[in-house]
N, C-alpha and C. Protein backbone atom coordinates (compact mmCIF):
# COMPACT_ATOMS: atom_id res chain seq x y z
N UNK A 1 71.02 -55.62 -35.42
CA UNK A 1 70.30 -56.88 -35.50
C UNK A 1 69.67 -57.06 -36.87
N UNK A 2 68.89 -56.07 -37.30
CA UNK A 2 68.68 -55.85 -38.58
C UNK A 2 69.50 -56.67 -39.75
N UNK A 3 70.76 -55.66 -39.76
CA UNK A 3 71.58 -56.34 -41.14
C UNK A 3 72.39 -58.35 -40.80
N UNK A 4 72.04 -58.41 -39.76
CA UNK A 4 72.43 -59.80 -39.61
C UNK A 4 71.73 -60.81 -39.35
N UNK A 5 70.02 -60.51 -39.61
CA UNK A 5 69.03 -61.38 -39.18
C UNK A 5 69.03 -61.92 -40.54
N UNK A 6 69.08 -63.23 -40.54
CA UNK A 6 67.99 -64.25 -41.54
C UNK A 6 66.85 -63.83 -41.73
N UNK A 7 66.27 -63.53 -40.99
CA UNK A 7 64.54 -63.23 -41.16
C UNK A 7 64.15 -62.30 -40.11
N UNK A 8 63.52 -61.30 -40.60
CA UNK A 8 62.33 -60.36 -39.35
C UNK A 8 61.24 -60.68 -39.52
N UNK A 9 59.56 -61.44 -38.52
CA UNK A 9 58.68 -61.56 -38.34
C UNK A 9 57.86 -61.56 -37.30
N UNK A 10 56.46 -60.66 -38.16
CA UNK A 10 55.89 -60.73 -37.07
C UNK A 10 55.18 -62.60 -37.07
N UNK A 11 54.96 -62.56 -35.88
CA UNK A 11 53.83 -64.39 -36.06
C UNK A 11 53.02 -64.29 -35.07
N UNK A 12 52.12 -65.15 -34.86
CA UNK A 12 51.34 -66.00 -33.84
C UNK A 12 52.07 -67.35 -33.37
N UNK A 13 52.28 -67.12 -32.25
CA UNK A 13 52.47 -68.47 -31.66
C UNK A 13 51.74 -69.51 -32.16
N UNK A 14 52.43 -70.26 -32.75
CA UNK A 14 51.11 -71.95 -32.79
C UNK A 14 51.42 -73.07 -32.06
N UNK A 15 52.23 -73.41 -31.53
CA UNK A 15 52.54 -74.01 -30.64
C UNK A 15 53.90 -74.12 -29.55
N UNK A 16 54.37 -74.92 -28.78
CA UNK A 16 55.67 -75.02 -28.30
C UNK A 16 55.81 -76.31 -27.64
N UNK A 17 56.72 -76.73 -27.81
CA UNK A 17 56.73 -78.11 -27.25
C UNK A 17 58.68 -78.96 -27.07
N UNK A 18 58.35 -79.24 -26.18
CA UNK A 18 60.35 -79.55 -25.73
C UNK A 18 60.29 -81.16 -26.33
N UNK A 19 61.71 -81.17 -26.76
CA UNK A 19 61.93 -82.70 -26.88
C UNK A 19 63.21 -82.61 -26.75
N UNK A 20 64.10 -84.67 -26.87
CA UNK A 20 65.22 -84.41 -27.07
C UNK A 20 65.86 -84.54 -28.21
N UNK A 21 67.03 -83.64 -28.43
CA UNK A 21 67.95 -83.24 -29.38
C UNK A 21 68.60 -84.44 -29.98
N UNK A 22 68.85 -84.50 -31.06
CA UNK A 22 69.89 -86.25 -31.20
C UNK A 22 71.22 -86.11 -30.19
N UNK A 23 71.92 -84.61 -29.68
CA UNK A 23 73.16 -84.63 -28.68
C UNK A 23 72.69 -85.19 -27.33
N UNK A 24 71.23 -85.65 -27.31
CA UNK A 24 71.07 -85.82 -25.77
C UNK A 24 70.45 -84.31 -24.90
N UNK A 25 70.40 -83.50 -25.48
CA UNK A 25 70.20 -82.54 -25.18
C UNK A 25 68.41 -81.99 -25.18
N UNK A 26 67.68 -81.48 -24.12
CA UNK A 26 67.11 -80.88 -24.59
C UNK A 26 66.42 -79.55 -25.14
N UNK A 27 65.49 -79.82 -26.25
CA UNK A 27 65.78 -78.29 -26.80
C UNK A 27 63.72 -78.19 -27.16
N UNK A 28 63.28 -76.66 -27.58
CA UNK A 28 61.94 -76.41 -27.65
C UNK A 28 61.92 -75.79 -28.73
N UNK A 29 60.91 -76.62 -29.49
CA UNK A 29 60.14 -76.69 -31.00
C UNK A 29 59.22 -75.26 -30.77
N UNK A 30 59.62 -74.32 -31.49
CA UNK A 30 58.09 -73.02 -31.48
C UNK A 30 58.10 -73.02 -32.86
N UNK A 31 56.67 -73.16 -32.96
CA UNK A 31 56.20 -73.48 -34.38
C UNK A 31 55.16 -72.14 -34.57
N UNK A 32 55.36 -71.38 -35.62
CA UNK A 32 54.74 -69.86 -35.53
C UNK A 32 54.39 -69.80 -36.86
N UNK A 33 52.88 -68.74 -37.05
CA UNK A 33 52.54 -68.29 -38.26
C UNK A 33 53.00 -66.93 -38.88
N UNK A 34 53.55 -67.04 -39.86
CA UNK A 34 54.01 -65.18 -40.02
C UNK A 34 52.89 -64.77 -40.56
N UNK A 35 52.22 -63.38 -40.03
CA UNK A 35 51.54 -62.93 -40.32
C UNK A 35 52.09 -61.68 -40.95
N UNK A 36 53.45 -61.26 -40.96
CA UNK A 36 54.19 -59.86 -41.73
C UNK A 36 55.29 -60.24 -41.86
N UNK A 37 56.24 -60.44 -42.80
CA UNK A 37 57.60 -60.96 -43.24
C UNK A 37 57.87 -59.47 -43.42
N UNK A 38 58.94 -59.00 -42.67
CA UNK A 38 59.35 -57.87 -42.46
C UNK A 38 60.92 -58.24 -43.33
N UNK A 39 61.81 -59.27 -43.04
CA UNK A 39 62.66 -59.63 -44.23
C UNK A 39 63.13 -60.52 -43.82
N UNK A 40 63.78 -61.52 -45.09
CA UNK A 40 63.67 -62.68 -45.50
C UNK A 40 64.84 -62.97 -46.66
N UNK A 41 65.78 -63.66 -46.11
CA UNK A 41 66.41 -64.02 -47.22
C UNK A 41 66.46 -65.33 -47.61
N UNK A 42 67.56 -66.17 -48.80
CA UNK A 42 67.08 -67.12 -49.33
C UNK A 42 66.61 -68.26 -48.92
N UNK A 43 67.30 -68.69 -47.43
CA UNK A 43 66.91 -69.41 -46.80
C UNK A 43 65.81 -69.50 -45.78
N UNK A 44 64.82 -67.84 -46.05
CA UNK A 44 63.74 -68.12 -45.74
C UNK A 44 62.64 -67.26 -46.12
N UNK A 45 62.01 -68.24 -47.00
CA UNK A 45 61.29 -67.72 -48.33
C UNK A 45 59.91 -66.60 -47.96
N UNK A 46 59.97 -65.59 -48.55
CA UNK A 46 58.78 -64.61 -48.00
C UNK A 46 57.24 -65.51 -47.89
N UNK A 47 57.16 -66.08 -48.65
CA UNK A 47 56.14 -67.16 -49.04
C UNK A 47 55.48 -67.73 -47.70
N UNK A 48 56.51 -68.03 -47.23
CA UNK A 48 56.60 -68.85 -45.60
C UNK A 48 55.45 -68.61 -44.91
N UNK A 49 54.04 -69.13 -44.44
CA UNK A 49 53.35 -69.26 -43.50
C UNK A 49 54.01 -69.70 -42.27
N UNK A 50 54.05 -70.96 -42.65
CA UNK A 50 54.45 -71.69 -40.81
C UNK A 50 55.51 -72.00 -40.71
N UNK A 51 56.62 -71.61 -39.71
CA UNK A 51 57.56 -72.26 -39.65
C UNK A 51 58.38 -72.50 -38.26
N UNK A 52 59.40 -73.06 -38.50
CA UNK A 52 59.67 -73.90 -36.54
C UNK A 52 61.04 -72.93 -35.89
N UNK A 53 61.08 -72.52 -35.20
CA UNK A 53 61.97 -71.68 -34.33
C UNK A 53 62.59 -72.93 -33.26
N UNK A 54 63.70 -73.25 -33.00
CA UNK A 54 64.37 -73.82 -32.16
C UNK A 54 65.09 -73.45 -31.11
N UNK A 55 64.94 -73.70 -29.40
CA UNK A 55 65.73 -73.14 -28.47
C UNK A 55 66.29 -74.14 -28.03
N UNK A 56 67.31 -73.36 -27.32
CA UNK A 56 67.84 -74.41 -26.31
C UNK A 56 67.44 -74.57 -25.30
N UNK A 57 66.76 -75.72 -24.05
CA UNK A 57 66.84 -75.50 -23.17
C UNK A 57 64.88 -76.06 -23.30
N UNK A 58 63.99 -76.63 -22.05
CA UNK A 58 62.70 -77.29 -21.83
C UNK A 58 62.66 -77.99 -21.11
N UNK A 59 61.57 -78.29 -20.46
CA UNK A 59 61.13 -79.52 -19.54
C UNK A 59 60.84 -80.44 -20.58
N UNK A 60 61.14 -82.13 -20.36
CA UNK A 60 60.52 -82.84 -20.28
C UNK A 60 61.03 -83.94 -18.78
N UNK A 61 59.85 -84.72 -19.03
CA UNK A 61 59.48 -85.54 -17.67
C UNK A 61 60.08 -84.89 -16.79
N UNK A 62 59.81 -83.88 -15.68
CA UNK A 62 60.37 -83.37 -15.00
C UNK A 62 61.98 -82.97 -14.75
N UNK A 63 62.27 -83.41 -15.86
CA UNK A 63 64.03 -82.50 -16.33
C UNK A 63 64.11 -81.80 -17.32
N UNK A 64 64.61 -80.58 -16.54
CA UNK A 64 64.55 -79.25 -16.87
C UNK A 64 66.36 -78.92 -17.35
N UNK A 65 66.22 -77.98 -18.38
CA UNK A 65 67.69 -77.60 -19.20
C UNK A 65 67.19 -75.98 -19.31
N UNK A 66 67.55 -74.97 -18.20
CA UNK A 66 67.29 -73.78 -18.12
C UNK A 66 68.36 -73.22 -18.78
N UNK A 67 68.66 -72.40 -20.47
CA UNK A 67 69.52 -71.58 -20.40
C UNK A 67 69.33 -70.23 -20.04
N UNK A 68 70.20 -69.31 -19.23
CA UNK A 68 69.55 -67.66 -19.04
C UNK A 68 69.52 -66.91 -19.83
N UNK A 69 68.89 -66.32 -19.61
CA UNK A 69 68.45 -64.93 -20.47
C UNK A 69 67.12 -65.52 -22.06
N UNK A 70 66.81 -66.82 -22.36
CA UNK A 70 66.35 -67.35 -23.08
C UNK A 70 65.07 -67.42 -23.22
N UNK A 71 64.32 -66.43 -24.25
CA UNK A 71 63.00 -66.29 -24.15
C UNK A 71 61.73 -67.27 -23.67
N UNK A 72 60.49 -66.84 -23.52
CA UNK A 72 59.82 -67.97 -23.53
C UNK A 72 58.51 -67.64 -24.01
N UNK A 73 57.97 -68.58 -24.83
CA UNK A 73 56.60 -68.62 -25.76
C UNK A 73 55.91 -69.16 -25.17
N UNK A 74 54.74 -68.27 -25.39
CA UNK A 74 53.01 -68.86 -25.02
C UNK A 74 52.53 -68.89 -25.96
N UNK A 75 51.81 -69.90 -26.57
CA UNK A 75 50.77 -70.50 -27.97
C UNK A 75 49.97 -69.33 -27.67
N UNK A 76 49.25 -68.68 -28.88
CA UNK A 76 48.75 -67.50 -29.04
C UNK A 76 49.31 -66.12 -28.96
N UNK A 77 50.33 -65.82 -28.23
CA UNK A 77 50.81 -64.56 -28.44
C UNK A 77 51.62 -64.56 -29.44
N UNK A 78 51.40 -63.10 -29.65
CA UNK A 78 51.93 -62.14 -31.03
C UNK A 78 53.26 -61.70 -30.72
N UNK A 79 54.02 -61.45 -31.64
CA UNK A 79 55.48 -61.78 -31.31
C UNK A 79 56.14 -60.62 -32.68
N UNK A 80 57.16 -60.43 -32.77
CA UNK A 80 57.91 -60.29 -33.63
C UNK A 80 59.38 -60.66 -33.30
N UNK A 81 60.08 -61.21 -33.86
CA UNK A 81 61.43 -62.27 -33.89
C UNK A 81 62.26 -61.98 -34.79
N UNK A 82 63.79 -61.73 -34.42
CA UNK A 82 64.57 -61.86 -35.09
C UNK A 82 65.41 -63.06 -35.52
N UNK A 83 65.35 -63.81 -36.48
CA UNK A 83 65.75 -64.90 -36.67
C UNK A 83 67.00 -65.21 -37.43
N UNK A 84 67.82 -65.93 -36.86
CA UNK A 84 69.18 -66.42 -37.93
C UNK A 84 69.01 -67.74 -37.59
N UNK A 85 69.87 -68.35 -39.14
CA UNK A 85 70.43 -69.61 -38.57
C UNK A 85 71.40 -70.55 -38.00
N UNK A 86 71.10 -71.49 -37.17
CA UNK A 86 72.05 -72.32 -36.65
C UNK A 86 71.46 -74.07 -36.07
N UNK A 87 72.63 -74.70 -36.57
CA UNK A 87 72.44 -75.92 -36.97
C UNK A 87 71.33 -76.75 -37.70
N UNK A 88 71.36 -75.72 -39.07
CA UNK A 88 70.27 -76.13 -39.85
C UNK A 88 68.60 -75.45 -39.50
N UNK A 89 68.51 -74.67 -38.21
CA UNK A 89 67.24 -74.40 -37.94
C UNK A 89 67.24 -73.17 -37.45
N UNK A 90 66.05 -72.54 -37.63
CA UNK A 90 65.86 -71.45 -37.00
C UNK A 90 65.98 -70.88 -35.39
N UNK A 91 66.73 -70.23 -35.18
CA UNK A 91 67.00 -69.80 -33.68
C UNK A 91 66.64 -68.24 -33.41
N UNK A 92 65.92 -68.04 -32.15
CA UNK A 92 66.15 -66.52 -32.21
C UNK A 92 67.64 -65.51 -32.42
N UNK A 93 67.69 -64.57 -32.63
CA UNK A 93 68.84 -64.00 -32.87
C UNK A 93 69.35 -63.00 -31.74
N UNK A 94 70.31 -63.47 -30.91
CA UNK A 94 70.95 -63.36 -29.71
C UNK A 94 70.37 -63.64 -28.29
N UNK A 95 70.00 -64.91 -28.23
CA UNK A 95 69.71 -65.89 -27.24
C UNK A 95 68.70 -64.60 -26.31
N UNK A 96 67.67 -64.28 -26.39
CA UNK A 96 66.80 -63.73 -25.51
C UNK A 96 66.67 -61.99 -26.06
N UNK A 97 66.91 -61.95 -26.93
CA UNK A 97 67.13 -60.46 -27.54
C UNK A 97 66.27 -60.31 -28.52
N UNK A 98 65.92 -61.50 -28.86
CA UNK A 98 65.36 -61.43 -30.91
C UNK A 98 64.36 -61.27 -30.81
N UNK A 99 63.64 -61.31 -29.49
CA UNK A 99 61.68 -61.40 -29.21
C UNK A 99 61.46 -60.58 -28.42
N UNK A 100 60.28 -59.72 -29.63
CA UNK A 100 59.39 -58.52 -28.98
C UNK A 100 58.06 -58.74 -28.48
N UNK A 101 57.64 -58.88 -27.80
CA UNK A 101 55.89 -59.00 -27.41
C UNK A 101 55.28 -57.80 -27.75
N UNK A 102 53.97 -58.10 -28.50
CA UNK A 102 53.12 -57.16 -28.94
C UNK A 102 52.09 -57.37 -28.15
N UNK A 103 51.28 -56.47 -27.43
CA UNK A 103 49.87 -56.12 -26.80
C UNK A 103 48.90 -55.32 -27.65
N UNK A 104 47.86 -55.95 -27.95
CA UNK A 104 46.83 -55.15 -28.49
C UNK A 104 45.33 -54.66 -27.39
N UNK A 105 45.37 -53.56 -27.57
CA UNK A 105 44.12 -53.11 -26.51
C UNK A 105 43.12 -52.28 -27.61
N UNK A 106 41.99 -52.94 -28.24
CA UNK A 106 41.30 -52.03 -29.03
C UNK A 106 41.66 -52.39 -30.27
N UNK A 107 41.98 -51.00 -31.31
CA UNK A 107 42.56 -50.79 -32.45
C UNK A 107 44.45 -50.53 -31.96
N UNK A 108 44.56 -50.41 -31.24
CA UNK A 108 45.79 -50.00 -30.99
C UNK A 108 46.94 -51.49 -30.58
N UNK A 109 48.29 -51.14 -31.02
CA UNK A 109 49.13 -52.36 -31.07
C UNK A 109 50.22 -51.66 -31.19
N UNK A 110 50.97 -52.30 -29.47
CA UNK A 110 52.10 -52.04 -28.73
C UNK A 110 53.35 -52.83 -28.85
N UNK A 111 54.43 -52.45 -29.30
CA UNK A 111 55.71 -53.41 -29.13
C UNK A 111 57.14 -53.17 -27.83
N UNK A 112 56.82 -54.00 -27.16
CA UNK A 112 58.12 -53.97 -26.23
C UNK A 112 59.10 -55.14 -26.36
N UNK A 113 60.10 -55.03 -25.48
CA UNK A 113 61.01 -56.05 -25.16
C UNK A 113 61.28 -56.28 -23.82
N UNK A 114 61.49 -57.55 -22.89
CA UNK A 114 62.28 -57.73 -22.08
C UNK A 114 63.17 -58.27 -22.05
N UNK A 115 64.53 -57.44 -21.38
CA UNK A 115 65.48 -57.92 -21.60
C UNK A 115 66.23 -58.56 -20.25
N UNK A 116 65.10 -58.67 -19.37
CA UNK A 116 65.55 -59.48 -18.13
C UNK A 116 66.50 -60.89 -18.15
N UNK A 117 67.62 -61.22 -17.33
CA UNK A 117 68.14 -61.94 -17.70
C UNK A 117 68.93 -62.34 -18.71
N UNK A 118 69.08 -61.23 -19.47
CA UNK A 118 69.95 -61.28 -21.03
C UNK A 118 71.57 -60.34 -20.39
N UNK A 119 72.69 -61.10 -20.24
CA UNK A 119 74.07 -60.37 -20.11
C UNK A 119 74.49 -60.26 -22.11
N UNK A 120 74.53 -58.48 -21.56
CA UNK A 120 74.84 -58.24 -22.77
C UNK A 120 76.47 -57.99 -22.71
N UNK A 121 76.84 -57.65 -23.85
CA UNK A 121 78.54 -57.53 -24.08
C UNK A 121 78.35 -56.78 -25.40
N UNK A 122 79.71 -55.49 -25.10
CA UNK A 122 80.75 -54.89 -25.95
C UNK A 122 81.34 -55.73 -26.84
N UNK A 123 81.97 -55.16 -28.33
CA UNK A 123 82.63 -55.93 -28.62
C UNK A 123 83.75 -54.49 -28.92
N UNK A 124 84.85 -54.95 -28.49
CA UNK A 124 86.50 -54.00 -28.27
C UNK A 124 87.53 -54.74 -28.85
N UNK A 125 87.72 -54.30 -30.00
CA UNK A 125 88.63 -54.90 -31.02
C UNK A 125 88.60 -55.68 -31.59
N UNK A 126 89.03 -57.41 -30.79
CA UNK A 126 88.12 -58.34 -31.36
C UNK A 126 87.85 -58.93 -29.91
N UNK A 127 87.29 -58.64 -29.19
CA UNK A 127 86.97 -59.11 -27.72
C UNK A 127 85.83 -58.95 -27.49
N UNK A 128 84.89 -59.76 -26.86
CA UNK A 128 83.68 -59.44 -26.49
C UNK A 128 83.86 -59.29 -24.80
N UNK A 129 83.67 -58.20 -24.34
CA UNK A 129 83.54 -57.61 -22.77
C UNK A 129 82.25 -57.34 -22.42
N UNK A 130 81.70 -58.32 -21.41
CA UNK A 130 80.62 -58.57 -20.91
C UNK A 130 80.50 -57.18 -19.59
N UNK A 131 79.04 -57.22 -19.62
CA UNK A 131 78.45 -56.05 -18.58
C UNK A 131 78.12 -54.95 -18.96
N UNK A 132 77.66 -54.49 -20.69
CA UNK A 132 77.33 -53.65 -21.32
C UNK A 132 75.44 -54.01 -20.33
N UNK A 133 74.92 -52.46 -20.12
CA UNK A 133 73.64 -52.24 -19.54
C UNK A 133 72.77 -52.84 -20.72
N UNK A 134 72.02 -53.88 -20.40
CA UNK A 134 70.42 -54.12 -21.68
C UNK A 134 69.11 -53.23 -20.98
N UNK A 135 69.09 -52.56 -21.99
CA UNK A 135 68.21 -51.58 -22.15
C UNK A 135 66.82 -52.24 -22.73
N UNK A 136 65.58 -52.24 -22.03
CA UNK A 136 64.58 -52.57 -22.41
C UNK A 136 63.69 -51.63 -23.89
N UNK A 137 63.10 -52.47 -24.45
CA UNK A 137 62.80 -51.29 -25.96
C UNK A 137 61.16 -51.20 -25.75
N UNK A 138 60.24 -50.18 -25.41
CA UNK A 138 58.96 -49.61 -25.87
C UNK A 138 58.33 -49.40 -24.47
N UNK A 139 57.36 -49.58 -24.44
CA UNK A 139 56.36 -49.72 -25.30
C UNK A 139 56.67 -48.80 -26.46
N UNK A 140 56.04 -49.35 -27.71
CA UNK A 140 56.44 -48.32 -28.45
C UNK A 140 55.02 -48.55 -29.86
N UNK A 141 54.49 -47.93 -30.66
CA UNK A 141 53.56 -48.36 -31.62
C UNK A 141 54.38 -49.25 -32.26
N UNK A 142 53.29 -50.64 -32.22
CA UNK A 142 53.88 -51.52 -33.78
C UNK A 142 53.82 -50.96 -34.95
N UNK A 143 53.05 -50.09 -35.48
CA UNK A 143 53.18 -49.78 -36.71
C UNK A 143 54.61 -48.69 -36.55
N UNK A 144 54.86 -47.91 -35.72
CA UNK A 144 56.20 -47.36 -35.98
C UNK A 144 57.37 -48.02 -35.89
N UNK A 145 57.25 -49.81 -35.00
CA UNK A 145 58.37 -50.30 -35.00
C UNK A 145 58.38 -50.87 -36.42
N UNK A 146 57.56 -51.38 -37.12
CA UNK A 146 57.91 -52.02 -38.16
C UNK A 146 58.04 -51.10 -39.14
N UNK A 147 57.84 -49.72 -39.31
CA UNK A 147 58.50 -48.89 -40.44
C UNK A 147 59.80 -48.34 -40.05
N UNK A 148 59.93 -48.56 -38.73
CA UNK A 148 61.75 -48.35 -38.48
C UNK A 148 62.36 -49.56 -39.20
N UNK A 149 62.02 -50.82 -38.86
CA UNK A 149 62.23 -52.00 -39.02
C UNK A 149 62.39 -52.24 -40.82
N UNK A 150 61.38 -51.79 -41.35
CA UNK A 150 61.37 -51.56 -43.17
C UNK A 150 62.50 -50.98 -43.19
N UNK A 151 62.49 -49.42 -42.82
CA UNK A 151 63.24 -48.43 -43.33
C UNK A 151 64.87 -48.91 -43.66
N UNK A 152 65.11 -49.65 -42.43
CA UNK A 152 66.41 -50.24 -42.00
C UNK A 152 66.85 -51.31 -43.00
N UNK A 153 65.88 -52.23 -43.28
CA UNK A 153 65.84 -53.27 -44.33
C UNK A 153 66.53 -52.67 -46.01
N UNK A 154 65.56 -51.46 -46.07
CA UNK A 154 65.52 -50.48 -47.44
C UNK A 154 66.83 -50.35 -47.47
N UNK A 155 67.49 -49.77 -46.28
CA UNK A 155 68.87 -49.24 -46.20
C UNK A 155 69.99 -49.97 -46.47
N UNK A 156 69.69 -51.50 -46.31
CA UNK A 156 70.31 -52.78 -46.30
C UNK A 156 70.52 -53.17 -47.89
N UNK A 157 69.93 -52.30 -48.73
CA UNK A 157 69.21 -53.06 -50.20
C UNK A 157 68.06 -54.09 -50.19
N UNK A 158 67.51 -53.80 -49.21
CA UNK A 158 65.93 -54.64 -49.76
C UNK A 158 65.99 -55.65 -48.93
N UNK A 159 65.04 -56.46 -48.92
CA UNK A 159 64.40 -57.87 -47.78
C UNK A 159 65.51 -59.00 -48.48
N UNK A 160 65.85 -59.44 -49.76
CA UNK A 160 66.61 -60.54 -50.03
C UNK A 160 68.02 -60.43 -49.50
């Protein structure tokens, strides 16, 4: 996930909000603060405070567009996201995979994942074969996920 993310960050939720898509479709605006640009390439500048994450799938007026396995944001929680792009905007990176929830109790700060609802898949030659097990990730220390998370970057040649 690493070498194919657009961007690794940690953020704060700042908001979320569904609308519709110009396809007719609807889709949900998460608008987040990075508080640690873990990496970042050109199309998304380390610089970056605030910026908008796009899903598929929200209520409005009581019609609902559920896709599965597709994360979901609460304004205020702490997050870290793997981000690429598609159709011009930021998307998480593999539809319910790219978002870690962080818990803080104290001085201390926890990173997990759920991967409920996410069908993962093999890829065998050039085939993708669905029913590979998703394995949930942590609890685990944030500060050790994000120096795995560096280290990996380093290994890559750097955040650009």
């Amino acid at each position: 996930m690493v070498q194919h993310a657009t961007a690794i960050v940690r953020a704060k939720v700042i908001s979320v909000g569904a609308r519709w898509h110009s396809d007719n479709i609807i889709v949900t605006d998460v608008v987040l603060e990075a508080l640690n640009v873990l990496k970042w390439t050109d199309s998304f500048k380390k610089k970056t405070r605030l910026f908008k994450m796009v899903l598929l799938g929200g209520t409005i007026d009581g019609k609902t567009l559920r896709v599965p396995g597709t994360s979901d944001y609460v304004p205020g929680e702490e997050v870290v996201v793997f981000l690429e792009t598609g159709a011009g905007d930021f998307v998480e990176q593999g539809v319910g995979s790219g978002k870690y929830s962080i818990e803080r109790r104290g001085d201390t700060a926890t990173i997990s994942r759920s991967l409920t609802g996410v069908a993962m898949a093999t890829v065998k030659g050039k085939k993708a074969v669905l029913g590979a097990s998703a394995v949930d990730a942590g609890p685990e220390p944030l500060a050790t996920f994000e120096s795995r998370i560096n280290s990996y970057v380093n290994a890559l040649g750097g955040a650009q």
